[in-house]
Protein backbone atom coordinates (compact mmCIF):
# COMPACT_ATOMS: atom_id res chain seq x y z
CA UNK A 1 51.43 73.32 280.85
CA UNK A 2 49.80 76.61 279.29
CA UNK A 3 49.27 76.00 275.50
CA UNK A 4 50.29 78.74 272.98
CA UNK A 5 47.35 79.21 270.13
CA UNK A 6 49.43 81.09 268.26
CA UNK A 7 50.76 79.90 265.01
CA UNK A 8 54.43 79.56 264.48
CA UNK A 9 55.63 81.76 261.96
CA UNK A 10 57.74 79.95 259.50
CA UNK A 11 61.46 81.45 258.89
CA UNK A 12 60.65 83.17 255.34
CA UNK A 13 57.66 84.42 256.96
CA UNK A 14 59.58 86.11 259.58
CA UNK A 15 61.88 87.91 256.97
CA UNK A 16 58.54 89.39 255.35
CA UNK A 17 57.28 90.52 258.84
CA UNK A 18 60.21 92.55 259.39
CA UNK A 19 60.71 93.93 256.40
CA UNK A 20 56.94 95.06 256.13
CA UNK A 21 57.38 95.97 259.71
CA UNK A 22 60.74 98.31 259.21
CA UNK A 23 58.87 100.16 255.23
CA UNK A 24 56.08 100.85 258.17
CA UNK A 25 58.76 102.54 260.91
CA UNK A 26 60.43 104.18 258.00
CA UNK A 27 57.09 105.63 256.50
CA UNK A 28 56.23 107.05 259.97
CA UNK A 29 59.23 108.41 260.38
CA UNK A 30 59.09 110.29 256.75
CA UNK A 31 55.82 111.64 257.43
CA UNK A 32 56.31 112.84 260.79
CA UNK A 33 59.64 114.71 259.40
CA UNK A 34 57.28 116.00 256.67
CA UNK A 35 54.98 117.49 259.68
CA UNK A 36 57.50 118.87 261.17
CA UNK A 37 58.54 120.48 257.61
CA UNK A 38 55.03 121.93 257.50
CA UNK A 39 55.07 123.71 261.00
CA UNK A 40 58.28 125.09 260.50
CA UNK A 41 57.44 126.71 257.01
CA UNK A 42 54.23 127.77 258.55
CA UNK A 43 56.13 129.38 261.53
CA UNK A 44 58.98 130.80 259.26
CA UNK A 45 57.39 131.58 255.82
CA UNK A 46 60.18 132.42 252.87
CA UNK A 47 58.80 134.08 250.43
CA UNK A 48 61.55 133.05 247.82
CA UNK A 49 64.03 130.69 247.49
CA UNK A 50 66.56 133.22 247.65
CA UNK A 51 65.44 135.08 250.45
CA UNK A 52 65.32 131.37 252.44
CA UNK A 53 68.85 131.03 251.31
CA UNK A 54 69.58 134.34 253.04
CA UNK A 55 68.00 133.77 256.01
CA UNK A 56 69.74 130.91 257.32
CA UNK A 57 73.51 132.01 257.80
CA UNK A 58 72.34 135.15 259.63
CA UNK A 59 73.15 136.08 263.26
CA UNK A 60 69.15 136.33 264.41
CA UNK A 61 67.98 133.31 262.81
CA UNK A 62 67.11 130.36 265.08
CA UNK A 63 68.29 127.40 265.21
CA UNK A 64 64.58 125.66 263.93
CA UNK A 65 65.24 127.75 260.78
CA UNK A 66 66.06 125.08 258.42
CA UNK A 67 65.45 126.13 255.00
């Protein structure tokens, strides 16, 4: 019979893996939408708020234009 060394984790142990585990997925995922912020404001500068605001509903804007 192969023996396990690993420890069991104990229930309430389990419950602060996964949450610690899921604040890490959801941290990724806010900086990588933060990146992609970046690039697109780099790619599409605004130079106002309200010329931003103008840009979007028009015909020749693509679809990556998101502010």
């Amino acid at each position: 019979m192969a023996r396990s060394f690993a420890p069991a984790i104990p229930a309430t142990d389990r419950k602060a893996v996964w949450g610690l585990s899921a604040g890490a997925v959801g941290l990724l995922v806010v900086g990588a939408m933060g990146a992609i912020n970046v690039l697109g404001d780099s790619r599409y500068p605004v130079t106002s708020f309200r010329s931003g605001v103008e840009q979007e509903p028009s015909s020749d804007a693509t679809w990556r234009v998101f502010s």
